[in-house]
Protein backbone atom coordinates (compact mmCIF):
# COMPACT_ATOMS: atom_id res chain seq x y z
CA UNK A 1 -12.85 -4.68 -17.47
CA UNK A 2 -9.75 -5.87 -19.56
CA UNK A 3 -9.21 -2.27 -20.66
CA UNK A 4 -9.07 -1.44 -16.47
CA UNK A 5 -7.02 -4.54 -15.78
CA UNK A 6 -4.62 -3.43 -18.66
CA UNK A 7 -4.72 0.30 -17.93
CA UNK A 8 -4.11 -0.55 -13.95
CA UNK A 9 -0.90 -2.84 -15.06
CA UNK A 10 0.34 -0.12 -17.14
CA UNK A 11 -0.18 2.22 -13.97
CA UNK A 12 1.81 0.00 -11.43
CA UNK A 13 4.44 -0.37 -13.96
CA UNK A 14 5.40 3.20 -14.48
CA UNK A 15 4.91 4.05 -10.67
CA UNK A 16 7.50 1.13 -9.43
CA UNK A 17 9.98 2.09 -12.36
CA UNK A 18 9.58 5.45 -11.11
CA UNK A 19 9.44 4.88 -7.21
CA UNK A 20 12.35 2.24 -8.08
CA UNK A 21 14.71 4.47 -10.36
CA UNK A 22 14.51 8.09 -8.12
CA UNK A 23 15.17 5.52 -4.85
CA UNK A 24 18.11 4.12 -6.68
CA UNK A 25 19.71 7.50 -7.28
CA UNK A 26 18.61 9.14 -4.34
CA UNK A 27 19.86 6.06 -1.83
CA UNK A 28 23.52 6.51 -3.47
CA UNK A 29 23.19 10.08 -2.32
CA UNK A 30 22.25 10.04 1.43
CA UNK A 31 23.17 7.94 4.39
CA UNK A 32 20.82 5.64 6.49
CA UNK A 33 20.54 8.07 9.04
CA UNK A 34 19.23 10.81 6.07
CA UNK A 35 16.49 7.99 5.54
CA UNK A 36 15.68 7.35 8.97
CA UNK A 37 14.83 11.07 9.28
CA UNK A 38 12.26 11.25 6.55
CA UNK A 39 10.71 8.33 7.61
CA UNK A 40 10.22 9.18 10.91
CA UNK A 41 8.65 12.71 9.75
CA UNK A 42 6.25 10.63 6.60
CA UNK A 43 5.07 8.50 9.06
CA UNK A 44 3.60 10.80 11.10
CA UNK A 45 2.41 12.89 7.81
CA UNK A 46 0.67 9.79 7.29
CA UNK A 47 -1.60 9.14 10.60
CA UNK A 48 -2.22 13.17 10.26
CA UNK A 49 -3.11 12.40 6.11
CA UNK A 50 -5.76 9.60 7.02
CA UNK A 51 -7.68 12.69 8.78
CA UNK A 52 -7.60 14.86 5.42
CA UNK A 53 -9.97 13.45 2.97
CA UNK A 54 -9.49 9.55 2.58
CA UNK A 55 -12.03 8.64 5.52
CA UNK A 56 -14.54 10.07 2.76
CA UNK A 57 -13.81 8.10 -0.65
CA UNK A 58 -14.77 4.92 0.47
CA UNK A 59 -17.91 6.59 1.95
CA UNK A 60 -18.44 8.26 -1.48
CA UNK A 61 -17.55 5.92 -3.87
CA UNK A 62 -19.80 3.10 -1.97
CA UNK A 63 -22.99 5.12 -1.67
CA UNK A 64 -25.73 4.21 -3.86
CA UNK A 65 -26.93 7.73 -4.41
CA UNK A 66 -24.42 10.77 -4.30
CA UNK A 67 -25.11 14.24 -5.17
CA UNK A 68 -23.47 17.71 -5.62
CA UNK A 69 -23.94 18.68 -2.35
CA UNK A 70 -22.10 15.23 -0.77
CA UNK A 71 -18.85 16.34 -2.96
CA UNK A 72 -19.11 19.86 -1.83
CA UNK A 73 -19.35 18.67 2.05
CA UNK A 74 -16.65 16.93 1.21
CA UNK A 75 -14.02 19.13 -0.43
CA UNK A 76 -15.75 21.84 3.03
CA UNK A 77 -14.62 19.51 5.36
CA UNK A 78 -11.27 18.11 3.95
CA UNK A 79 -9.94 21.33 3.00
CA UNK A 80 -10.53 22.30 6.96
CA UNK A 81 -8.78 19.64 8.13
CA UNK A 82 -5.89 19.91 5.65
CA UNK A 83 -5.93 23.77 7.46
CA UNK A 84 -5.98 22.19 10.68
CA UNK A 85 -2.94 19.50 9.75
CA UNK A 86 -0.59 22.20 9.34
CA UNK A 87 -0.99 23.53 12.52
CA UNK A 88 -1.03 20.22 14.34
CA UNK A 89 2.50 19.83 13.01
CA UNK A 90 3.54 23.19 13.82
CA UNK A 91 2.36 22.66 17.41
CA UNK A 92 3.73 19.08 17.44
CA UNK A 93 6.87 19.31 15.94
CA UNK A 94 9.41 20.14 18.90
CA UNK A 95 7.48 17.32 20.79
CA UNK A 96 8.05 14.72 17.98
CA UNK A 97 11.41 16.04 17.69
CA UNK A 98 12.30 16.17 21.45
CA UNK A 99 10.89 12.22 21.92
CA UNK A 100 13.04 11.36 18.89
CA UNK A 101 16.00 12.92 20.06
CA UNK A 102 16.02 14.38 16.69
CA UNK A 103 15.74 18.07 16.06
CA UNK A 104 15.44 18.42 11.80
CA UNK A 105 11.92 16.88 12.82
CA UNK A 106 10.29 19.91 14.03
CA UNK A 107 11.39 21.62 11.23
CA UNK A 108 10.60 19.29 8.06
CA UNK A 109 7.11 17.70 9.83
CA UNK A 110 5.31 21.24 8.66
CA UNK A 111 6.85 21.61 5.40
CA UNK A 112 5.88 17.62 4.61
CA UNK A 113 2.15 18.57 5.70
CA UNK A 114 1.75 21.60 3.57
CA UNK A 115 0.90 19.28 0.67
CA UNK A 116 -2.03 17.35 2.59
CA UNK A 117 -3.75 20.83 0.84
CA UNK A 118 -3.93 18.09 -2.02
CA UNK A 119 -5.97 15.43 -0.15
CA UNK A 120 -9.75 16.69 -0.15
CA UNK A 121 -9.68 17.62 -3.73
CA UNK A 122 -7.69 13.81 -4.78
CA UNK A 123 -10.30 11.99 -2.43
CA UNK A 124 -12.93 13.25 -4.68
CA UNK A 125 -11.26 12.84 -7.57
CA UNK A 126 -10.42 9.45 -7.14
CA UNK A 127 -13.90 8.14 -5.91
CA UNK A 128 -15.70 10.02 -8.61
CA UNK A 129 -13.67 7.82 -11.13
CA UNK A 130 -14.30 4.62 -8.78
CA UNK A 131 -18.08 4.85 -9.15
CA UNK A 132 -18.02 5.52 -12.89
CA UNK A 133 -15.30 2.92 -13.38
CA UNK A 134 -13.19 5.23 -15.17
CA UNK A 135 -10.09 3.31 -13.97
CA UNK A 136 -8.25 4.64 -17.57
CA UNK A 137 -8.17 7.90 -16.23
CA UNK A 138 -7.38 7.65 -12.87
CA UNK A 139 -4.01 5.24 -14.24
CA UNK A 140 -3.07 8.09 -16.45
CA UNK A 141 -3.29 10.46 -13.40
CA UNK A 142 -1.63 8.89 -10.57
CA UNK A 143 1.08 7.46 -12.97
CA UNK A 144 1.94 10.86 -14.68
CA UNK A 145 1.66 12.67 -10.69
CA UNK A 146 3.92 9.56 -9.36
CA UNK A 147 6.77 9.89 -12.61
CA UNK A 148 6.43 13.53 -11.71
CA UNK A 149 7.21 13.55 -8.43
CA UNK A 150 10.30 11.00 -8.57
CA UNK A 151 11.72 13.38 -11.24
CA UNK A 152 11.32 16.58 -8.84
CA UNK A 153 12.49 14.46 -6.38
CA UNK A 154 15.74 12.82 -7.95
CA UNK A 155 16.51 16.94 -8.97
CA UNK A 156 16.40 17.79 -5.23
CA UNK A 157 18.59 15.20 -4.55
CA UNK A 158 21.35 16.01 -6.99
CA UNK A 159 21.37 19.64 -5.46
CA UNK A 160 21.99 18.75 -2.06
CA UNK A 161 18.23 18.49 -0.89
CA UNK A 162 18.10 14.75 0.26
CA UNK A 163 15.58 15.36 3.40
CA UNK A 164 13.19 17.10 0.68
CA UNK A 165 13.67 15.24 -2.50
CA UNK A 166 12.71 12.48 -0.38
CA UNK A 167 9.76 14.06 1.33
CA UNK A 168 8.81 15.46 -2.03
CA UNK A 169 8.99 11.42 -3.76
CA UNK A 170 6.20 10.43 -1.22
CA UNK A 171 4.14 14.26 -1.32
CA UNK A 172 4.43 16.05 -4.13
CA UNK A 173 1.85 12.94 -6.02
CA UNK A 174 -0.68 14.44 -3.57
CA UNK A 175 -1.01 17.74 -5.19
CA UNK A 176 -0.12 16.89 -8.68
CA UNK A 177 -2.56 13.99 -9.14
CA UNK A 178 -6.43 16.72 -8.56
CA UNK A 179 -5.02 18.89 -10.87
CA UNK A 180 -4.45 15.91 -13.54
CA UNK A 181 -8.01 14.84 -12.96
CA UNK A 182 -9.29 18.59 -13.15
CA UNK A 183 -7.21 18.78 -16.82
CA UNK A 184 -8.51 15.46 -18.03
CA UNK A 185 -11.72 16.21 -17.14
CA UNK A 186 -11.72 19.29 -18.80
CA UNK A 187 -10.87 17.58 -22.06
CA UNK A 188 -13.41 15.15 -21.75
CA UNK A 189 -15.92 18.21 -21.46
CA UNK A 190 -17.16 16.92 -17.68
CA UNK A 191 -17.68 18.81 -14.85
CA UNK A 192 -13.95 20.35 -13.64
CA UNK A 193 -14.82 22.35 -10.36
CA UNK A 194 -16.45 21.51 -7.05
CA UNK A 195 -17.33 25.16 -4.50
CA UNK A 196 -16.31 23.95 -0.78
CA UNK A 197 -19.96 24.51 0.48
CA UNK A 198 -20.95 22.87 4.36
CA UNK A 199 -23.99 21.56 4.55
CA UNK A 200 -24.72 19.30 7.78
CA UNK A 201 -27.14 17.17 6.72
CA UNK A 202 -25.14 15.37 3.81
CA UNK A 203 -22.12 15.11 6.53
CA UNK A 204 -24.23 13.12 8.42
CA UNK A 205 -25.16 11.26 5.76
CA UNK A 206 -21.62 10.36 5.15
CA UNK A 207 -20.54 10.09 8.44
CA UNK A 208 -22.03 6.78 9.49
CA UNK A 209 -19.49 4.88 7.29
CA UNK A 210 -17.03 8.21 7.23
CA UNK A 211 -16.05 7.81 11.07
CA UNK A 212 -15.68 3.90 11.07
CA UNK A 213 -13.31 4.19 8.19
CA UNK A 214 -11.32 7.20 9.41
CA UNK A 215 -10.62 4.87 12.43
CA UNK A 216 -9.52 2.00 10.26
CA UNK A 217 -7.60 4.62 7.97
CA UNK A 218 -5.78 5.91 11.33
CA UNK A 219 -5.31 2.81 12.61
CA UNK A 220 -3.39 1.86 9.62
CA UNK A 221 -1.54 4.71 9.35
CA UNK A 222 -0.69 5.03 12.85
CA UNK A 223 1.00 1.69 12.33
CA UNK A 224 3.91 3.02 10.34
CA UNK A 225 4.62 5.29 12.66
CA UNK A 226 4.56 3.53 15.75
CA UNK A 227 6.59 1.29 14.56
CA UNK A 228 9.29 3.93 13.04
CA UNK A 229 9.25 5.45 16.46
CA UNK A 230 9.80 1.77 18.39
CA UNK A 231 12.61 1.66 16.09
CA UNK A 232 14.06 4.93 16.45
CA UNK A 233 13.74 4.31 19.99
CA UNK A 234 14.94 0.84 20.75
CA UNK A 235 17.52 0.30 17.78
CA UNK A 236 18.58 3.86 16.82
CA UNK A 237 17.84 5.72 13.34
CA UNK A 238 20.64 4.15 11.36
CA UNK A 239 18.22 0.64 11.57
CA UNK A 240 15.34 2.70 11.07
CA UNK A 241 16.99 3.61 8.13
CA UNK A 242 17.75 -0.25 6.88
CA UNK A 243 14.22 -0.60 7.32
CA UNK A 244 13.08 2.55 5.13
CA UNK A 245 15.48 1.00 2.10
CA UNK A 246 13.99 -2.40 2.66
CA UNK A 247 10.23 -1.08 2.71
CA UNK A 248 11.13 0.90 -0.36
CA UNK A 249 11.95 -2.70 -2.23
CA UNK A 250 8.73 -3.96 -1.49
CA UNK A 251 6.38 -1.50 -0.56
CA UNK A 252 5.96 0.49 -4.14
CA UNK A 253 4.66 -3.23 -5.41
CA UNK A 254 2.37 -3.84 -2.39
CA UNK A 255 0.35 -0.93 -2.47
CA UNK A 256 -0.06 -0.74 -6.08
CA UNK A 257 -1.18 -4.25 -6.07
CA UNK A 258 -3.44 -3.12 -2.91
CA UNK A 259 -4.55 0.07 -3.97
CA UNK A 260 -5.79 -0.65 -8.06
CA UNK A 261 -7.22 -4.14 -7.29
CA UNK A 262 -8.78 -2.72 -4.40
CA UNK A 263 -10.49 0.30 -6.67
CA UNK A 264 -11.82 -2.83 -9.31
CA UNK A 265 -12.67 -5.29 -6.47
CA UNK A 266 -14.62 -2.51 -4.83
CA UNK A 267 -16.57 -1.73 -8.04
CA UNK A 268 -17.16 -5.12 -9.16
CA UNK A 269 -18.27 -6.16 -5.81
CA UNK A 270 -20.68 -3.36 -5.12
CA UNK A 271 -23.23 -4.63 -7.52
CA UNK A 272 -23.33 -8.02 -4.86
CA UNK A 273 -24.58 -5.51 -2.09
CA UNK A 274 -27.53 -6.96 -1.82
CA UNK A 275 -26.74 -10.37 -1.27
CA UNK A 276 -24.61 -11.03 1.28
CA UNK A 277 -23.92 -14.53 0.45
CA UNK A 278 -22.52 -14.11 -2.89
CA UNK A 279 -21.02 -11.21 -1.91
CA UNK A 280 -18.51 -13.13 0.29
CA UNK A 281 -18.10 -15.94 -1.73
CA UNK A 282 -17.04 -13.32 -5.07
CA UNK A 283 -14.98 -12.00 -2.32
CA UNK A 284 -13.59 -15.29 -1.71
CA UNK A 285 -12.17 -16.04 -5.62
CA UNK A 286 -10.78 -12.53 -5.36
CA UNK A 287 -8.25 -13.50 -3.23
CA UNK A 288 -7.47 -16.72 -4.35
CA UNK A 289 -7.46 -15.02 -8.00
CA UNK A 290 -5.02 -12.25 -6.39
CA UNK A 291 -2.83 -14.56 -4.49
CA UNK A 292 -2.06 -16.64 -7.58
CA UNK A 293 0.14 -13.83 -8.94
CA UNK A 294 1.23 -11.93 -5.82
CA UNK A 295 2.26 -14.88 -3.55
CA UNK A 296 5.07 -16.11 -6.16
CA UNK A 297 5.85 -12.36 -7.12
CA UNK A 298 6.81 -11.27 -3.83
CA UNK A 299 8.04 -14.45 -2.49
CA UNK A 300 10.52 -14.49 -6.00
CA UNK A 301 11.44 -11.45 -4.95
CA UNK A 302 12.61 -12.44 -1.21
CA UNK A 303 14.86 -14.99 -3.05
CA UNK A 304 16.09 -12.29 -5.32
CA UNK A 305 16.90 -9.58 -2.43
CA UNK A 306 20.14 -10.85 -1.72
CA UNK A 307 21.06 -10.01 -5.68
CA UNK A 308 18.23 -7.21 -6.28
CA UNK A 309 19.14 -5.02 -3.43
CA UNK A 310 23.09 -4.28 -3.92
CA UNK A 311 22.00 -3.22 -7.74
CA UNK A 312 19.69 -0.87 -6.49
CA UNK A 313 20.95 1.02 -3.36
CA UNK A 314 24.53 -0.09 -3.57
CA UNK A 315 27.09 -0.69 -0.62
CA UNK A 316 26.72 0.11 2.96
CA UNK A 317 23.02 -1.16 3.30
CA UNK A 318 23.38 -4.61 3.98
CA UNK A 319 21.33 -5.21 7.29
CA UNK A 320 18.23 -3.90 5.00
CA UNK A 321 18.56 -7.24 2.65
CA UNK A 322 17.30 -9.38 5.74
CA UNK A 323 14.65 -6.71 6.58
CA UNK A 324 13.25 -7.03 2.82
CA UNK A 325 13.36 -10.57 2.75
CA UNK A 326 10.66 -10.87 5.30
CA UNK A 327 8.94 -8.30 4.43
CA UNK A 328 8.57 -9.50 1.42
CA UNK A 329 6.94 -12.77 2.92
CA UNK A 330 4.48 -10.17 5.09
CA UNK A 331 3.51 -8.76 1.76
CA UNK A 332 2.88 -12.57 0.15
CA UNK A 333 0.39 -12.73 3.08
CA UNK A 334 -0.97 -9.03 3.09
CA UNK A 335 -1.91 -8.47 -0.28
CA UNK A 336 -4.76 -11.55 -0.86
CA UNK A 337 -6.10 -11.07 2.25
CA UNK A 338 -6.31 -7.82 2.11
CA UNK A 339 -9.36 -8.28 -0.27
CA UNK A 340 -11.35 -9.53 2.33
CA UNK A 341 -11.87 -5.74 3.49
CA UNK A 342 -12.30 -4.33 0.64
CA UNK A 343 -15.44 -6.96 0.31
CA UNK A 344 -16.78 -5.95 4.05
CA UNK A 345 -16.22 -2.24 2.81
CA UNK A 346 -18.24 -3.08 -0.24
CA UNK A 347 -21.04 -4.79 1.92
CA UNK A 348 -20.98 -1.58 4.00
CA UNK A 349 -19.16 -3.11 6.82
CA UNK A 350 -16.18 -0.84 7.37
CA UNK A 351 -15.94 -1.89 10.94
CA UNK A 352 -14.78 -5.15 10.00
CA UNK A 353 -11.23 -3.29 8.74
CA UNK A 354 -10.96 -1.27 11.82
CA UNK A 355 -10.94 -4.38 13.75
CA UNK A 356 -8.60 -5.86 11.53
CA UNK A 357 -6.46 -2.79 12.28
CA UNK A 358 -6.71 -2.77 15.75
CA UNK A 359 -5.93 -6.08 16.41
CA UNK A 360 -2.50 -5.95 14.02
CA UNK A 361 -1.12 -2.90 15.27
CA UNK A 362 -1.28 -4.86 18.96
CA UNK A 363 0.58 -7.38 17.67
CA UNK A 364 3.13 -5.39 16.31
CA UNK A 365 4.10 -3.25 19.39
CA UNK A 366 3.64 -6.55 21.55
CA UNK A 367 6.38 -8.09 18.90
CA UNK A 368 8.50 -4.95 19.22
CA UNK A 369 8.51 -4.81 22.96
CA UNK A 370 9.44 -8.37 23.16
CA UNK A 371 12.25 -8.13 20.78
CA UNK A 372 13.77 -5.42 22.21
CA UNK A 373 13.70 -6.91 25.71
CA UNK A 374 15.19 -9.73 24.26
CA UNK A 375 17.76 -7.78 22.16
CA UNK A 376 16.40 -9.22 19.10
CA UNK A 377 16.75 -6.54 15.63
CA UNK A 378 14.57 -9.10 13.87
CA UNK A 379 11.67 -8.26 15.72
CA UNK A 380 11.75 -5.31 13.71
CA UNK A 381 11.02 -6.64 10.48
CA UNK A 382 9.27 -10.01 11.87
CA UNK A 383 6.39 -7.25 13.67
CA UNK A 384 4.99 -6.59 10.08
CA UNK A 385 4.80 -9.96 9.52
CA UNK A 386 3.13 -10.62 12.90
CA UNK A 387 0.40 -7.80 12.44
CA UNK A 388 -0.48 -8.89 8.92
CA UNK A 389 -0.80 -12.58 10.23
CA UNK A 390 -3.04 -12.01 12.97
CA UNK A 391 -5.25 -9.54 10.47
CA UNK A 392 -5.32 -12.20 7.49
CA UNK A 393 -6.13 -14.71 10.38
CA UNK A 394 -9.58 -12.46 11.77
CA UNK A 395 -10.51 -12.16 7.69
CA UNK A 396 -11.22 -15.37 7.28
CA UNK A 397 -12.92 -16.08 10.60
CA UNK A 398 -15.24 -12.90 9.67
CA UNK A 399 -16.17 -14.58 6.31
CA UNK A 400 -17.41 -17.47 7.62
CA UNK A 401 -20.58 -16.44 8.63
CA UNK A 402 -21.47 -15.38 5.02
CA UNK A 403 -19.73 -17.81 3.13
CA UNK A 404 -18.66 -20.54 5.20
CA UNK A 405 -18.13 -23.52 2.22
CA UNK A 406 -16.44 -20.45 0.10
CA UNK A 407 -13.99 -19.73 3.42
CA UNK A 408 -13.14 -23.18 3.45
CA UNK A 409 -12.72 -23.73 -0.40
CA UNK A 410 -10.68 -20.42 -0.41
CA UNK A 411 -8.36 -21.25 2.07
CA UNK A 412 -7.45 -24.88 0.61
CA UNK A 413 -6.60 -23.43 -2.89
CA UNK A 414 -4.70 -20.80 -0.86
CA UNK A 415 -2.24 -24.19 0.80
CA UNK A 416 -2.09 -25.35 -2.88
CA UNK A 417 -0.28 -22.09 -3.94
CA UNK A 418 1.74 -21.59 -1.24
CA UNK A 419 2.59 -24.98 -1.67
CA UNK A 420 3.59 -24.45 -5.18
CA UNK A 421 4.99 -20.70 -4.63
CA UNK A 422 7.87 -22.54 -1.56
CA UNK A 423 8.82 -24.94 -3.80
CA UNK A 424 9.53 -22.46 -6.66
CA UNK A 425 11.45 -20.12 -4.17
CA UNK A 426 13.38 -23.19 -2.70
CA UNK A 427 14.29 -24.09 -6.25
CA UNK A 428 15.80 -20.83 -7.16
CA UNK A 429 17.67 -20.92 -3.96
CA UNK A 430 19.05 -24.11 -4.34
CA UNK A 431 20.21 -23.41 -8.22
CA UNK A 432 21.42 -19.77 -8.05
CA UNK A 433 22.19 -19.02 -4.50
CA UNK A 434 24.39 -21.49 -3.24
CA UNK A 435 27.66 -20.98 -1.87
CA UNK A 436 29.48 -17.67 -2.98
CA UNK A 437 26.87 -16.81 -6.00
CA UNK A 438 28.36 -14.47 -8.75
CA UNK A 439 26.87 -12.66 -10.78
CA UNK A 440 24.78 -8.91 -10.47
CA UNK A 441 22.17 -8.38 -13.10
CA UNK A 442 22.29 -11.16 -15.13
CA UNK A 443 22.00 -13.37 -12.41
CA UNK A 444 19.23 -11.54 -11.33
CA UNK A 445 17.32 -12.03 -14.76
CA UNK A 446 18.10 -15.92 -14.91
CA UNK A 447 16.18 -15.76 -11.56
CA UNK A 448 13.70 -14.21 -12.95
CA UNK A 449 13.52 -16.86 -15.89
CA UNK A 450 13.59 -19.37 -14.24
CA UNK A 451 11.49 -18.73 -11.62
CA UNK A 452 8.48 -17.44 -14.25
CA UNK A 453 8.87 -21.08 -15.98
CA UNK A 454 8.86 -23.43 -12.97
CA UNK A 455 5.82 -21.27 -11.19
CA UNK A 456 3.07 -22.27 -13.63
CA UNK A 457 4.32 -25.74 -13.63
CA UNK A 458 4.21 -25.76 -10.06
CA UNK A 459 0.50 -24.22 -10.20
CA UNK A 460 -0.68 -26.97 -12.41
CA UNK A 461 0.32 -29.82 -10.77
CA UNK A 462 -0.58 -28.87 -6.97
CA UNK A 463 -3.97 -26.79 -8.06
CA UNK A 464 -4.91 -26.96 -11.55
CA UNK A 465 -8.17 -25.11 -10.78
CA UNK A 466 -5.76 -22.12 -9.21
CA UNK A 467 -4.06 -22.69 -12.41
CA UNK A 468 -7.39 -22.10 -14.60
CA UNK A 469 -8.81 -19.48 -13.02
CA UNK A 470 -6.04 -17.52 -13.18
CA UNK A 471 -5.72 -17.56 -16.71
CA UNK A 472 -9.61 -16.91 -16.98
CA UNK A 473 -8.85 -14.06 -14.90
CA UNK A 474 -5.70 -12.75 -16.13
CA UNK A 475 -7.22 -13.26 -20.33
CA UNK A 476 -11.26 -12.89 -20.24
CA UNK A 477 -11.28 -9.50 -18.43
CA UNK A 478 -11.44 -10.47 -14.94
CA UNK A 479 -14.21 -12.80 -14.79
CA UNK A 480 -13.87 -16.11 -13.40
């Protein structure tokens, strides 16, 4: 487990140098509007994505038994899909680009969904290396397809392709990271190639949990886009733009943090299946364990956006430092709670997340609709924040009937470090950002400093227990 923990740190640290360095060059390169574009067309690559393939890896990774014949189903039926994506956004495209008042959409939409071709054979690929807890391998693979892909991407952009170096940032992983897993597991002499083979009855033996999860995949994916569109529609695409900078600040660390806890959560908590009870409360210390570290790293990083951003994108993007600040705070509150899904996913209770979904993405157009009424640009930002509330919020209510004391322990520990994490941020305010602060990077790294000293101070004297298990989780291999 230390070996995963350290391999998975590794991972996120070459994919947000990467993600972070091609953004920096690329954002010097194009204008806001460039951004809003590719956003608008990603977004709606994404909804059409959750249909190829990632419905299926939870479904295969959480099965107790799994067989030749489930992966071949599997690779059958995403591979069809992935055939069937392309010409949803051929057929789509001049709609999408009519509503959006933008016509480059009807173009690039097709070209962005070529390389969902990737999907079916990276869904395996990555659940095969969940349920053998090969988390080594799948680091090297998605951080070598991610480094990749930025490079490509950053060479694009130099030549005058901005719209495709920055479709190619976000796609090109897709189809590099299977054939990274097909080399590596070549040289580990294990099985390389799966035959795309149907066979009904192991669909529907997937399909139970399959369906519930492509919902809750769609759900979330549909989120992005409705929102981009909102935007678009209310504000214009030079704020949808803002927004696409700010996201890229704080996304890259969000779902890093989301997506290789998640894959050792899920494994770890799998062997709890059958009881329920300890399931939830495991569940529980997850995501006080997780929000020890993430609530004071993105949280610092609100405080440092102000400083951070300039360095990164440069001038003429300063309504996104506003937009990152608070989505940074959605992210302090996204991230822990997060966990509490992938523990009903590990129960077998993928429903829960689709509810979760549901329920956020209402809150988030509600928001919208309200702000723009009210002629409020905030709302824009503040939505994510409102969506990700009300889903942390039905987490813990669902945990309560399997762990009620654990719910209630969880959530007090949780005050103690938010407690400690606003007094931290409020401290580097007050010292580094008063009136007129100057200073670019190495005011940025006194930040840093100082805020990585006072933190664990903080921790210890408002919850020494958060304090202890951390350690015990961050220095005896994840147990705690």
């Amino acid at each position: 487990m230390r070996l995963s923990i350290g391999a998975s740190a590794i991972d996120v640290a070459l994919r947000l140098a990467a993600q972070m360095g091609s953004t920096v060059i690329i954002a010097r390169l194009l204008s806001p509007e460039d951004f809003g574009l590719a956003i608008l067309v990603l977004s709606v690559v994404g909804v059409i994505g959750a249909l190829v393939g990632l419905p299926f890896e939870e479904a295969l990774a959480q099965r107790r038994r799994l067989s030749t014949a489930h992966l071949e189903t599997t690779l059958f039926v995403s591979l069809l899909l992935a055939v069937g994506a392309v010409g949803i956004a051929f057929a789509s495209g001049p709609l999408l680009a009519y509503l959006a008042g933008i016509g480059a959409v009807a173009f690039w939409l097709p070209v962005a969904t070529l390389f969902l071709v990737g999907q079916g054979p990276g869904t395996i690929a990555r659940a095969l290396a969940r349920r053998h807890e090969r988390f080594v391998d799948l680091a090297i693979c998605q951080s070598v397809s991610t480094v990749v892909g930025c490079v490509v991407a950053v060479w694009f952009a130099v030549q005058g392709q901005g719209i495709l170096a920055l479709i190619l940032q976000r796609m090109l992983p897709i189809v590099l990271f299977p054939l990274l897993a097909m080399a590596l597991a070549a040289w580990h002499r294990r099985q390389v190639l799966v035959r795309p083979r149907w066979n009904r009855a192991r669909l529907d033996e997937l399909f139970r949990f399959s369906w519930i999860n492509l919902a809750d995949v769609g759900v979330d994916y549909a989120t992005p886009a409705v929102l981009t569109f909102l935007v678009n529609a209310h504000f214009g695409t030079a704020v949808l733009g803002q927004l696409n900078i700010a996201m890229r600040m704080v996304d890259p660390l969000r779902a890093a943090i989301g997506s290789v806890g998640h894959n050792i959560a899920f494994a770890m908590l799998m062997r709890m299946q059958g009881d329920p009870a300890k399931l939830g409360a495991a569940t529980a210390g997850v995501v006080v364990n997780v929000a020890a570290f993430s609530v004071p790293a993105f949280l610092g990083l609100a405080v440092c956006a102000p400083i951070l951003l300039p360095l990164l994108v440069g001038s003429g993007w300063d309504e996104a430092v506003p937009m990152a600040r608070i989505l940074c705070l959605m992210a302090a509150v996204s991230v822990p709670f997060r966990y509490f899904y992938s523990g009903y996913s590990a129960l077998g209770r993928p429903e829960y997340g689709l509810w979760g979904s549901l329920l956020g993405l209402a809150a988030m157009v509600l928001w919208i609709e309200f702000g723009a009424a009210a002629g409020a640009p905030g709302a824009v930002a503040t939505s994510l924040l409102v969506a990700e509330g009300v889903s942390a919020a039905l987490a813990v209510v669902l945990l309560l009937p399997l762990a009620r004391h654990a719910a209630g322990d969880a959530m007090i520990r949780m005050l103690r470090i938010w407690a400690a994490t606003v007094l931290m941020a409020s401290g580097l305010h007050w010292i580094f950002l008063g009136e007129n602060p100057q200073g670019g990077i190495e005011l940025l790294l006194a930040m840093i400093a100082t805020g990585m000293l006072l933190y664990p101070l903080l921790l210890l004297a408002f919850c020494r227990d958060c304090f202890d298990r951390l350690r015990i989780a961050m220095f005896s291999g994840g147990r705690s």
